[in-house]
N, C-alpha and C. Protein backbone atom coordinates (compact mmCIF):
# COMPACT_ATOMS: atom_id res chain seq x y z
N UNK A 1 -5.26 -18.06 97.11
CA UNK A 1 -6.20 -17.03 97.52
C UNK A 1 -7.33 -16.95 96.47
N UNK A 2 -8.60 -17.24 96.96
CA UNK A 2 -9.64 -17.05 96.15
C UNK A 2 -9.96 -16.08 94.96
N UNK A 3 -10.21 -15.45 93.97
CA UNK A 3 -10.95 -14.27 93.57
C UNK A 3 -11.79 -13.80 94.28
N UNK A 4 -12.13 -12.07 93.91
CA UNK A 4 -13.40 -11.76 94.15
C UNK A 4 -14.95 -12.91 93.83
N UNK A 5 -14.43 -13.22 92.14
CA UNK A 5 -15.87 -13.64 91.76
C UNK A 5 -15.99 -15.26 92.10
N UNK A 6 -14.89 -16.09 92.56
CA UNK A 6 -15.06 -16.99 93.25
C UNK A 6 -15.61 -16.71 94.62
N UNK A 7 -15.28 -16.17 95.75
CA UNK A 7 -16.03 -15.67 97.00
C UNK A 7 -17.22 -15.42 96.86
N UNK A 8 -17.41 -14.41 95.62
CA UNK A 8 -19.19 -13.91 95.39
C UNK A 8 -19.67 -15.27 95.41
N UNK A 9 -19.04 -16.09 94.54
CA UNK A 9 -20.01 -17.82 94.11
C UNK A 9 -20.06 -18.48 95.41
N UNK A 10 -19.24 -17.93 95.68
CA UNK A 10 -18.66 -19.44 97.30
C UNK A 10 -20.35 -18.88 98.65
N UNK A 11 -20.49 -17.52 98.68
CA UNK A 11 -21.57 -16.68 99.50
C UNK A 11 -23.01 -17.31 98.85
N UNK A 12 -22.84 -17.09 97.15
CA UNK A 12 -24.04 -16.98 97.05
C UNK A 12 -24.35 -18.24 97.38
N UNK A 13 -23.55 -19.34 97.12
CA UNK A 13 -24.11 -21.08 96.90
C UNK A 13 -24.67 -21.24 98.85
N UNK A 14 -24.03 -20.37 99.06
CA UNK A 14 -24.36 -21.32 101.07
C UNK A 14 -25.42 -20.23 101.30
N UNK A 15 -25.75 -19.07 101.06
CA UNK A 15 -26.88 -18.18 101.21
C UNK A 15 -28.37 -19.21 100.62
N UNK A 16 -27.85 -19.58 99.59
CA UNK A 16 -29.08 -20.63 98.51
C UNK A 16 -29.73 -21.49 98.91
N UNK A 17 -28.05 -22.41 99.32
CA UNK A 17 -28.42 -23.79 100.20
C UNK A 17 -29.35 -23.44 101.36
N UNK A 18 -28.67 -22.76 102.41
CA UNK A 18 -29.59 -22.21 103.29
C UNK A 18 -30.96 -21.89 103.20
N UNK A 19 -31.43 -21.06 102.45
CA UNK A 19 -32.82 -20.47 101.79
C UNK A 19 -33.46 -22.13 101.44
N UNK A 20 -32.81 -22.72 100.69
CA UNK A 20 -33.62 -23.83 100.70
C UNK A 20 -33.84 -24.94 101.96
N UNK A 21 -32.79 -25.10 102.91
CA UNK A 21 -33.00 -25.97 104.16
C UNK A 21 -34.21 -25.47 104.95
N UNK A 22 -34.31 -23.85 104.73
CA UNK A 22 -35.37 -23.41 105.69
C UNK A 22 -36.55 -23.65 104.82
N UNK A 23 -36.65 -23.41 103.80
CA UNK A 23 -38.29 -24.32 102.88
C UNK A 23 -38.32 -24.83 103.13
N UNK A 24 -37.35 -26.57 103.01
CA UNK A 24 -37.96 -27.71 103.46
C UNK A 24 -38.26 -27.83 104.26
N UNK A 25 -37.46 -27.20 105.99
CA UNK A 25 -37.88 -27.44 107.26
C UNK A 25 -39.15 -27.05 107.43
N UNK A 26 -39.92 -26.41 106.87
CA UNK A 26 -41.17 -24.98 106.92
C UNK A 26 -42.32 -26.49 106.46
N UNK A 27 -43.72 -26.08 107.11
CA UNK A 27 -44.60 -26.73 106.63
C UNK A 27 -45.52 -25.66 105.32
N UNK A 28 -46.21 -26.38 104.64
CA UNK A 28 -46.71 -25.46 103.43
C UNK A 28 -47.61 -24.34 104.24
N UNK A 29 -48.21 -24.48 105.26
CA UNK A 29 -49.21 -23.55 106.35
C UNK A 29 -48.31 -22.25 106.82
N UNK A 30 -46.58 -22.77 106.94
CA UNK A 30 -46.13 -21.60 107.33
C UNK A 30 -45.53 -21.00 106.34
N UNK A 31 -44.93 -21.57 105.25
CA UNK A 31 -44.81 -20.21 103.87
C UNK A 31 -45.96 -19.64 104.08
N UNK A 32 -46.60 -20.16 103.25
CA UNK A 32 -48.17 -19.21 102.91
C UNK A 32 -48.83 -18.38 103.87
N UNK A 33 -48.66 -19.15 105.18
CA UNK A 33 -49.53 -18.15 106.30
C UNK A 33 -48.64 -16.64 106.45
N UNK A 34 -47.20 -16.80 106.40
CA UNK A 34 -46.72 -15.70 107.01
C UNK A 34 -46.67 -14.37 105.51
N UNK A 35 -47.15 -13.33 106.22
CA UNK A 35 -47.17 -11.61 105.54
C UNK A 35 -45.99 -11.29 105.26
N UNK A 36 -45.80 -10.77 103.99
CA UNK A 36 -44.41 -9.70 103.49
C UNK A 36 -44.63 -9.25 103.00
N UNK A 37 -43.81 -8.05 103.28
CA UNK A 37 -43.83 -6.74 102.56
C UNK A 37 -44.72 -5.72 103.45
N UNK A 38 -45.00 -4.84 103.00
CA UNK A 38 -45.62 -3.53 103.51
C UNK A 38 -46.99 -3.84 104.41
N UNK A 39 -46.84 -3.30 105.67
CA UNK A 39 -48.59 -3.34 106.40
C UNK A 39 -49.33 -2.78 105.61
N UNK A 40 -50.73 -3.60 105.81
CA UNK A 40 -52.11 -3.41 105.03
C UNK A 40 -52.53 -2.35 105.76
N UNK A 41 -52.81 -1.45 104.66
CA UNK A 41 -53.56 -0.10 105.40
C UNK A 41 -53.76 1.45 104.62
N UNK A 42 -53.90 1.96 105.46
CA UNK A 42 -53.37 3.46 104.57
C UNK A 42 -52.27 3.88 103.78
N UNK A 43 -51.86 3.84 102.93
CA UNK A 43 -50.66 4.37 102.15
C UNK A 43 -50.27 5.38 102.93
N UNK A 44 -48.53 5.35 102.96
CA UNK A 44 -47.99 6.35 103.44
C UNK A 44 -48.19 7.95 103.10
N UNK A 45 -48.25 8.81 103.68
CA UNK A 45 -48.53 10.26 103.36
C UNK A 45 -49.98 10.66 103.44
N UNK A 46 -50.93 9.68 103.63
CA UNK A 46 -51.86 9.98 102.99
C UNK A 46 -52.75 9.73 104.32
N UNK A 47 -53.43 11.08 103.98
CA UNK A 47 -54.07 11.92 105.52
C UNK A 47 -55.15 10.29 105.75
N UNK A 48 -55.79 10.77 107.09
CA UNK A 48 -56.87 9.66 106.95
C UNK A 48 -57.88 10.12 106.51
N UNK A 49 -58.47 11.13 106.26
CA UNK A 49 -59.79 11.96 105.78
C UNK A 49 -59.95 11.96 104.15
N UNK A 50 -58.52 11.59 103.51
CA UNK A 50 -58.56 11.73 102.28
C UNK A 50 -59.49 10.44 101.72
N UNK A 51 -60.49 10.43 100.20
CA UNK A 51 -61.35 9.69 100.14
C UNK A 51 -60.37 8.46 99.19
N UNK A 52 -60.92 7.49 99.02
CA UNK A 52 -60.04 6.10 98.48
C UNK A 52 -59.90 7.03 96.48
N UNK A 53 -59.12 6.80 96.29
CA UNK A 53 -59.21 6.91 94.74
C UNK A 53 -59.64 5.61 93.94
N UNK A 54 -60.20 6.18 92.86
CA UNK A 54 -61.04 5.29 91.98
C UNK A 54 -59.70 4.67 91.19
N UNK A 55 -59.85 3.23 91.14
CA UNK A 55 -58.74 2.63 90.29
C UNK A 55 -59.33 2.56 88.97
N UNK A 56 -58.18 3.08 88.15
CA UNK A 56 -58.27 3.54 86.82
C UNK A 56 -57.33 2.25 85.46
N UNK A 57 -58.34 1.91 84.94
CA UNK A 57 -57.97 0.88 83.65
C UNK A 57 -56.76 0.98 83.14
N UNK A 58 -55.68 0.58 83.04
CA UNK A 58 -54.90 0.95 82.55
C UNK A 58 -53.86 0.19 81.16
N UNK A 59 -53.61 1.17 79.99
CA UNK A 59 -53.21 0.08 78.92
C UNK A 59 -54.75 1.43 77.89
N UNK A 60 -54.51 0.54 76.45
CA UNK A 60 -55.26 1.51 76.08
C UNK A 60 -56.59 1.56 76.06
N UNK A 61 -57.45 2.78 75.08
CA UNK A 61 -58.88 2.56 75.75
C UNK A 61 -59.58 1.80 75.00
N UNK A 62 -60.57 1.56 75.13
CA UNK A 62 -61.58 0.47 73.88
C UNK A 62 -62.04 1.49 72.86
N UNK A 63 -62.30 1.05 71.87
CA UNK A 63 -62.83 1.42 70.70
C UNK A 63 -64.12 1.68 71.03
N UNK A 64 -64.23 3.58 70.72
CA UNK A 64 -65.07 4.02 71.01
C UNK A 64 -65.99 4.88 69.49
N UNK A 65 -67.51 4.78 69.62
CA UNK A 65 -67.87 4.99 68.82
C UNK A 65 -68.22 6.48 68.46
N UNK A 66 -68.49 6.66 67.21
CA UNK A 66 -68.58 8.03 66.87
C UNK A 66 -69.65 8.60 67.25
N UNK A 67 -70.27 8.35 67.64
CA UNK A 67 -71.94 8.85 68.63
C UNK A 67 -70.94 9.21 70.36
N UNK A 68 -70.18 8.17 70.21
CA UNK A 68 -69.41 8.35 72.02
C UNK A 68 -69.11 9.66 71.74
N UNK A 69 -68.15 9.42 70.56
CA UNK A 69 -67.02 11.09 70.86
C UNK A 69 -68.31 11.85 70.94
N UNK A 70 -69.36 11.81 69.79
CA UNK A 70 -69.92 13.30 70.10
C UNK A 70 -70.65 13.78 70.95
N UNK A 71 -70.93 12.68 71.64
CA UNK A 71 -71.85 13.27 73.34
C UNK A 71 -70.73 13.85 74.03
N UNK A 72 -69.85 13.31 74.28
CA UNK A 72 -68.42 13.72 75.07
C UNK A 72 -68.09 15.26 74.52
N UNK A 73 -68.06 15.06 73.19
CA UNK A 73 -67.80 16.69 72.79
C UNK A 73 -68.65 17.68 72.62
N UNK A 74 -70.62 16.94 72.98
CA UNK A 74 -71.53 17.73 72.95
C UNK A 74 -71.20 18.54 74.47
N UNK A 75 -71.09 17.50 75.51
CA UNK A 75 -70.93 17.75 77.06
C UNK A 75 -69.98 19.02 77.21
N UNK A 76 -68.83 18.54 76.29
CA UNK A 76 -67.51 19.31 76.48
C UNK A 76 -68.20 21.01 76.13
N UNK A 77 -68.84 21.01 74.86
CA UNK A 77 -69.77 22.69 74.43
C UNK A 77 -70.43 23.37 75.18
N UNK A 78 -71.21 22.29 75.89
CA UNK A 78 -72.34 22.95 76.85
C UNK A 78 -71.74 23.35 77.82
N UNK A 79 -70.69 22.81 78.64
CA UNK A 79 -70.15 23.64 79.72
C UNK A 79 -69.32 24.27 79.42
N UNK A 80 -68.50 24.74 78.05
CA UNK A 80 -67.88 25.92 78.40
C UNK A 80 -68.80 27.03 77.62
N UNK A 81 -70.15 26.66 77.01
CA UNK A 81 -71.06 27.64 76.89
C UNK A 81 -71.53 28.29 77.92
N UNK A 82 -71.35 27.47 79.57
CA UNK A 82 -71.76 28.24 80.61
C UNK A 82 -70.77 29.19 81.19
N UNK A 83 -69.61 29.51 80.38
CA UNK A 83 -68.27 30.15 81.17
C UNK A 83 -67.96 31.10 79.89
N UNK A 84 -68.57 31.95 79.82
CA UNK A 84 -68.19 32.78 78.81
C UNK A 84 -66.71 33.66 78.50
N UNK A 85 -66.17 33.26 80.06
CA UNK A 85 -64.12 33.85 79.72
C UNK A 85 -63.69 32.44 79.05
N UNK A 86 -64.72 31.50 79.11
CA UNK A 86 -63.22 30.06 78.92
C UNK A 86 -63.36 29.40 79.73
N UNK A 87 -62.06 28.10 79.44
CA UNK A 87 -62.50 27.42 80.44
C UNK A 87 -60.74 26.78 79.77
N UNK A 88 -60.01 26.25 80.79
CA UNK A 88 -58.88 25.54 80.11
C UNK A 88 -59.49 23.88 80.64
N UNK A 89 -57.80 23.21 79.54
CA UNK A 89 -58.46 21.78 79.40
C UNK A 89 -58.74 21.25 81.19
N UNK A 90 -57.69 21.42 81.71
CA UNK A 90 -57.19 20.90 83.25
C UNK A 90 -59.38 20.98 83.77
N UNK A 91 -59.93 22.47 83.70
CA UNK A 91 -60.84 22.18 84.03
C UNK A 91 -62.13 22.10 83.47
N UNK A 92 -62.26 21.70 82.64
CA UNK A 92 -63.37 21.12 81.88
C UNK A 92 -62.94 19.76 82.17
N UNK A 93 -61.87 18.75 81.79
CA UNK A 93 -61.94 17.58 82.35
C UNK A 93 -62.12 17.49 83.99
N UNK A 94 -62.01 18.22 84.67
CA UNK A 94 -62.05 17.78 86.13
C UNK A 94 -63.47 18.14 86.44
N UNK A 95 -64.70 19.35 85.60
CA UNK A 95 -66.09 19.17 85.52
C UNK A 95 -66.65 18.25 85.06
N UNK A 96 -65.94 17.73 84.06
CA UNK A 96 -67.02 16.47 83.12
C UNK A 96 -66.07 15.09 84.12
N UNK A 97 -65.28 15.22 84.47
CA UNK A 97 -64.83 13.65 85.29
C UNK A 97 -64.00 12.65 83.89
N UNK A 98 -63.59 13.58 82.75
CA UNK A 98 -63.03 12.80 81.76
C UNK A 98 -61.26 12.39 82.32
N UNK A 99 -60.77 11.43 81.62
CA UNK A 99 -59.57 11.09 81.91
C UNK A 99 -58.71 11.86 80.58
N UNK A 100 -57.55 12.32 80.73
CA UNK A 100 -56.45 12.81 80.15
C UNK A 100 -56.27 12.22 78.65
N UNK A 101 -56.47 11.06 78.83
CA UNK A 101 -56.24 10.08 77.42
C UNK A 101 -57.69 9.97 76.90
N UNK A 102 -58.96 10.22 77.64
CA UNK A 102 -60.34 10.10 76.49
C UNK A 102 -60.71 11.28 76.29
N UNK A 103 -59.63 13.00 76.40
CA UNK A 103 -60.05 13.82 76.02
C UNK A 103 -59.66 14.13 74.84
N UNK A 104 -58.43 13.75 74.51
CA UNK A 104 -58.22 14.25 72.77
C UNK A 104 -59.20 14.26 71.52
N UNK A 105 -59.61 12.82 71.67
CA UNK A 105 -60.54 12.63 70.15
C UNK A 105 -61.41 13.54 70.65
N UNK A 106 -62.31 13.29 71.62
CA UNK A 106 -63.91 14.61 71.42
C UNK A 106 -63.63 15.91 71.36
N UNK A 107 -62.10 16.34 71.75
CA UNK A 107 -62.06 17.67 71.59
C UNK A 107 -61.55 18.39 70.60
N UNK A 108 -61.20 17.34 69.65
CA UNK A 108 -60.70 17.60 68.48
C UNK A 108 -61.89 18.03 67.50
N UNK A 109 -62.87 16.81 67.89
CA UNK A 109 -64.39 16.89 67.24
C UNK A 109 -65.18 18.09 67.33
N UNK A 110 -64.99 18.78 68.66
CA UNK A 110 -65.51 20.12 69.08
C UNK A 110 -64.48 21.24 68.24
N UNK A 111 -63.55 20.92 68.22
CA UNK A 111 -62.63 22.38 67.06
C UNK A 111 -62.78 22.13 66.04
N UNK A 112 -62.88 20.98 65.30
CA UNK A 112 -63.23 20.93 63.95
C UNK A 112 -64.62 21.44 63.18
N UNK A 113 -65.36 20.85 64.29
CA UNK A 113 -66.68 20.92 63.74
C UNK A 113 -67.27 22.76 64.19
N UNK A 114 -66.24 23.49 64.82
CA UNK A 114 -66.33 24.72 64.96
C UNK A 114 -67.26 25.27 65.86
N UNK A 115 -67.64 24.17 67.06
CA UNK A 115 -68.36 24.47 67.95
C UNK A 115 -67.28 25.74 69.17
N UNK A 116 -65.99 24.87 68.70
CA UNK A 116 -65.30 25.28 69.96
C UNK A 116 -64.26 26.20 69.45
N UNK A 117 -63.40 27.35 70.08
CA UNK A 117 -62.29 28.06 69.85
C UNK A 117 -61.59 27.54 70.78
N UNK A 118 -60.17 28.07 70.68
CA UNK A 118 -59.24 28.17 71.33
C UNK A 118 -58.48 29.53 71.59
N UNK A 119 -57.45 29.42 72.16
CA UNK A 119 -56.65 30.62 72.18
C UNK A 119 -55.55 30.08 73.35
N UNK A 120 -53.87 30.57 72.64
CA UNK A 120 -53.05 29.99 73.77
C UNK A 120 -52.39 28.67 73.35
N UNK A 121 -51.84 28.42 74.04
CA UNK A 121 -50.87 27.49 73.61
C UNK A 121 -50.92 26.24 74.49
N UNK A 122 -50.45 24.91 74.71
CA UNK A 122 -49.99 24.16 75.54
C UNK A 122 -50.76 24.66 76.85
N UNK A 123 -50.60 24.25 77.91
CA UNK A 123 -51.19 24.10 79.39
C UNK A 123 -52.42 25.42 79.31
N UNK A 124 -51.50 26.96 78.90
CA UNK A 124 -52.45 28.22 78.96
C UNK A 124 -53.56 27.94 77.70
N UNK A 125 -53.59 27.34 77.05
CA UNK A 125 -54.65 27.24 75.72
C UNK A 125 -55.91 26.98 76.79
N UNK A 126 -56.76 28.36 76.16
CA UNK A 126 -58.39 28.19 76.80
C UNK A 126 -59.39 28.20 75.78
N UNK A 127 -60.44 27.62 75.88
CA UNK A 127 -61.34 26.96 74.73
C UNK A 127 -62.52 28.13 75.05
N UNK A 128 -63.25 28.45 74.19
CA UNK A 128 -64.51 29.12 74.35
C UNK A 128 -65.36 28.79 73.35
N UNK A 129 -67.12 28.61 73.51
CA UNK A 129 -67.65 28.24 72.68
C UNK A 129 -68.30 29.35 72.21
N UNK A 130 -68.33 29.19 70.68
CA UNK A 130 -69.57 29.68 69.53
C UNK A 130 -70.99 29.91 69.72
């Protein structure tokens, strides 16, 4: 009587063999021509009215210069100079269109250099400017 892990070997070798008789029988036009995997189209869930999202770089960012940060953190002053309660991070990046990972350095630049306050902690921390 066989083993389990002899049977597993005995399945996988004629599953293999197989997989390969049908390559060779196949011309190179019909691998390649035929589709797998998921229909081309709308992603599941996702209404049809909703707009395409912007594909985003991913891995880290390029070396950015110190003139960058400070326009970024000039931008970052001026609009929460227009919001005199504040403004938290969530929306000042979703006014300026910044990404999550290129907001740290300029906004560090804006509290240091004492353009900007804070108040609050984690998610509730709201910034107000000087």
């Amino acid at each position: 009587m066989p083993t389990l892990r002899e049977s597993i070997q005995s399945l996988a070798q004629t599953f293999a063999t197989g997989v390969l008789q049908a390559i060779r029988a196949s011309s190179l036009e019909d691998i390649l021509g035929q589709e797998t995997g998921a229909p081309r189209g709308r992603p599941r869930g996702a209404s049809p009215r909703s707009a395409p999202t912007k594909a985003r770089p991913k891995g880290r960012l390029g070396r950015r210069s110190a003139k960058d940060i400070e326009a970024v953190a000039a931008s970052i002053v001026t609009l929460v100079k227009k919001h005199p309660k504040g403004l938290r991070a969530e929306q000042i990046r979703k006014e300026l269109g910044i990404e999550k990972r290129e907001w740290m350095r300029p906004l560090e630049a804006a509290l240091s250099s004492k353009s900007l306050t804070k108040k609050g902690e984690k998610r509730s921390t709201t910034y107000f400017a000087k």
